[in-house]
C-alpha atoms as a PDB file:
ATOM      1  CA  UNK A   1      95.210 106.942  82.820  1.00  0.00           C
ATOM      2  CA  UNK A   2      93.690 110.384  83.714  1.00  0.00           C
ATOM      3  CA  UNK A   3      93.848 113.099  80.864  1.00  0.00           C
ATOM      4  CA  UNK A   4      96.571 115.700  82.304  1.00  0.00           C
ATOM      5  CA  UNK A   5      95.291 118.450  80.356  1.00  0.00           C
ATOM      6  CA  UNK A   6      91.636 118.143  81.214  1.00  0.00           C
ATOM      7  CA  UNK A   7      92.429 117.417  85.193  1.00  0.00           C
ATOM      8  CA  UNK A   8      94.668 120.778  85.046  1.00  0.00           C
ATOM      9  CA  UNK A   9      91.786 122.601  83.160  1.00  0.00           C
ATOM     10  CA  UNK A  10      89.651 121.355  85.470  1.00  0.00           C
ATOM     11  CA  UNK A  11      91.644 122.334  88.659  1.00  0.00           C
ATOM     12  CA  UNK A  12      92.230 126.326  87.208  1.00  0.00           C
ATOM     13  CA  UNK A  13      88.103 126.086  86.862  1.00  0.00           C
ATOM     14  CA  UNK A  14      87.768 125.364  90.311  1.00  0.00           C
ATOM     15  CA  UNK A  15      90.394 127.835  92.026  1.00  0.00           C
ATOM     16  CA  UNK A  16      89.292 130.592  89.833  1.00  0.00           C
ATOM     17  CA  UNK A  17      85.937 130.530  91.739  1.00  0.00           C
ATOM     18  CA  UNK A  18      85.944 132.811  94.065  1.00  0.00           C
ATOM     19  CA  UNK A  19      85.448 130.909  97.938  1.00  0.00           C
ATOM     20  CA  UNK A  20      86.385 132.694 100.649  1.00  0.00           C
ATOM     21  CA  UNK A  21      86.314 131.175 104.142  1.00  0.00           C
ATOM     22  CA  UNK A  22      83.054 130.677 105.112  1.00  0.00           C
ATOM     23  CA  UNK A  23      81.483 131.642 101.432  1.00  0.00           C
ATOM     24  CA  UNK A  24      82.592 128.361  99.801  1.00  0.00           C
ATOM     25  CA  UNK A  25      78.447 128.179  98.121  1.00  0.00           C
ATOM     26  CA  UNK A  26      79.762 128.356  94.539  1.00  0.00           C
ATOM     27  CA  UNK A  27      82.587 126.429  94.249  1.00  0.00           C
ATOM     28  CA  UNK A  28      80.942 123.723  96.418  1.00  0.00           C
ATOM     29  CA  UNK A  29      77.714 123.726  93.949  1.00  0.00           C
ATOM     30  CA  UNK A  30      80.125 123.283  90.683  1.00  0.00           C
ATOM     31  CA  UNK A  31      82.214 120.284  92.261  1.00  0.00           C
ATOM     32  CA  UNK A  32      78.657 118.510  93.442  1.00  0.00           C
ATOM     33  CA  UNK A  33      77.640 119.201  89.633  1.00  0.00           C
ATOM     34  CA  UNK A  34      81.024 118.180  88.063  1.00  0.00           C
ATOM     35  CA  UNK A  35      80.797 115.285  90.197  1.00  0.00           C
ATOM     36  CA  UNK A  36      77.379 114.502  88.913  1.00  0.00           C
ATOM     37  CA  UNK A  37      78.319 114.426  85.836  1.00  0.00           C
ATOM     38  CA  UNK A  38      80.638 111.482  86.311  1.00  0.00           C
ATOM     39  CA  UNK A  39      77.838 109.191  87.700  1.00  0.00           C
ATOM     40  CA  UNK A  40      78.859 110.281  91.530  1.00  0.00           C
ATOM     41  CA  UNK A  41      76.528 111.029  93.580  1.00  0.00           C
ATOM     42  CA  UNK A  42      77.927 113.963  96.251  1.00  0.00           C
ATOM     43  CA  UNK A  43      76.102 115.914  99.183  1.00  0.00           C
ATOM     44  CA  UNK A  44      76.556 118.497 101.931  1.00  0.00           C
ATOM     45  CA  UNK A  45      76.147 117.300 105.313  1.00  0.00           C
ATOM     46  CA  UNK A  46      75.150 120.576 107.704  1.00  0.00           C
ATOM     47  CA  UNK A  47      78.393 122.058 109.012  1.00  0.00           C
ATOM     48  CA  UNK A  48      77.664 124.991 107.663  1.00  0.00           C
ATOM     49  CA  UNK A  49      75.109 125.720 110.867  1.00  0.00           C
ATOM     50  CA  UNK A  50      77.896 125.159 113.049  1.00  0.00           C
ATOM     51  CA  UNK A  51      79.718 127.554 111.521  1.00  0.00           C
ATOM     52  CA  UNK A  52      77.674 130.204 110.407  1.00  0.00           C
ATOM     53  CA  UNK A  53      79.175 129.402 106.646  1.00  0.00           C
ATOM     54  CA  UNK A  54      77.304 129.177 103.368  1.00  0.00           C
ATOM     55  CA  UNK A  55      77.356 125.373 102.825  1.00  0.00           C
ATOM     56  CA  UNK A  56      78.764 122.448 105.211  1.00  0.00           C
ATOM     57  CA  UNK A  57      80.516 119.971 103.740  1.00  0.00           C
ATOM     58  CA  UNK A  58      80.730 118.116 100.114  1.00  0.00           C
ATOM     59  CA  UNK A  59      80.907 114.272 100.337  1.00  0.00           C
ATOM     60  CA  UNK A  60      80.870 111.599  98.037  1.00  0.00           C
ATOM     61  CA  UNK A  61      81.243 108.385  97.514  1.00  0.00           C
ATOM     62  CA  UNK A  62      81.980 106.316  94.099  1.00  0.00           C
ATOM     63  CA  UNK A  63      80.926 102.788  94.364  1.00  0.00           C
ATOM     64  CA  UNK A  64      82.653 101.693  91.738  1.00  0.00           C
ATOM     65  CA  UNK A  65      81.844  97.764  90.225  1.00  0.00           C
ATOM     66  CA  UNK A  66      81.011  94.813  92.876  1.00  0.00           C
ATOM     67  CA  UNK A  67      84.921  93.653  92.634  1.00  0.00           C
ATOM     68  CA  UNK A  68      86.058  96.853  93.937  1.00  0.00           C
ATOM     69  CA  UNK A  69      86.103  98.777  97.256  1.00  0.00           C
ATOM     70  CA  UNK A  70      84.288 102.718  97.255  1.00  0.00           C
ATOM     71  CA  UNK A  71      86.353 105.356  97.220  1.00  0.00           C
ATOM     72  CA  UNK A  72      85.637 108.762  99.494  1.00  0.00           C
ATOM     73  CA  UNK A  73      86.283 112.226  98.094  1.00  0.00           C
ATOM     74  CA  UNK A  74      87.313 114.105 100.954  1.00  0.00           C
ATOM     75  CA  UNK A  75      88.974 117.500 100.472  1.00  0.00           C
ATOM     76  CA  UNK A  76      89.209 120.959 101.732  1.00  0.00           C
ATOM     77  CA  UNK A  77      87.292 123.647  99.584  1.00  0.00           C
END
């Protein structure tokens, strides 16, 4: 079961980064690094030229063991 406090902490991290429309850079950078940090490999694809932003968009994808299916972080920044 996930730790409430921690995933609350964890959530007031993240909206206390300031991220804009368009100027998403930091926030993006600490979620690919928090995801990291859980053994999940995340990436930007390149949106962000599209759109004349800072960063396109974050992506990852947990594996997970050989009995299980991936799972796909998808979310709005």
């Amino acid at each position: 079961m996930a730790d409430k406090k921690r995933l609350i902490k964890d959530f007031n991290d993240l909206a206390a980064i300031d991220s804009l429309s368009f100027h998403e850079g930091k926030i993006a950078a600490e979620l690919i690094k928090k995801l990291s940090e859980l053994g999940i490999e995340a990436k930007t694809d390149n949106a962000n030229k599209f759109y004349d932003s800072e960063v396109g968009n974050v992506y990852a994808v947990w594996e997970g063991e050989a009995s299980s299916s991936p799972i796909l972080l998808s979310a709005h920044l």
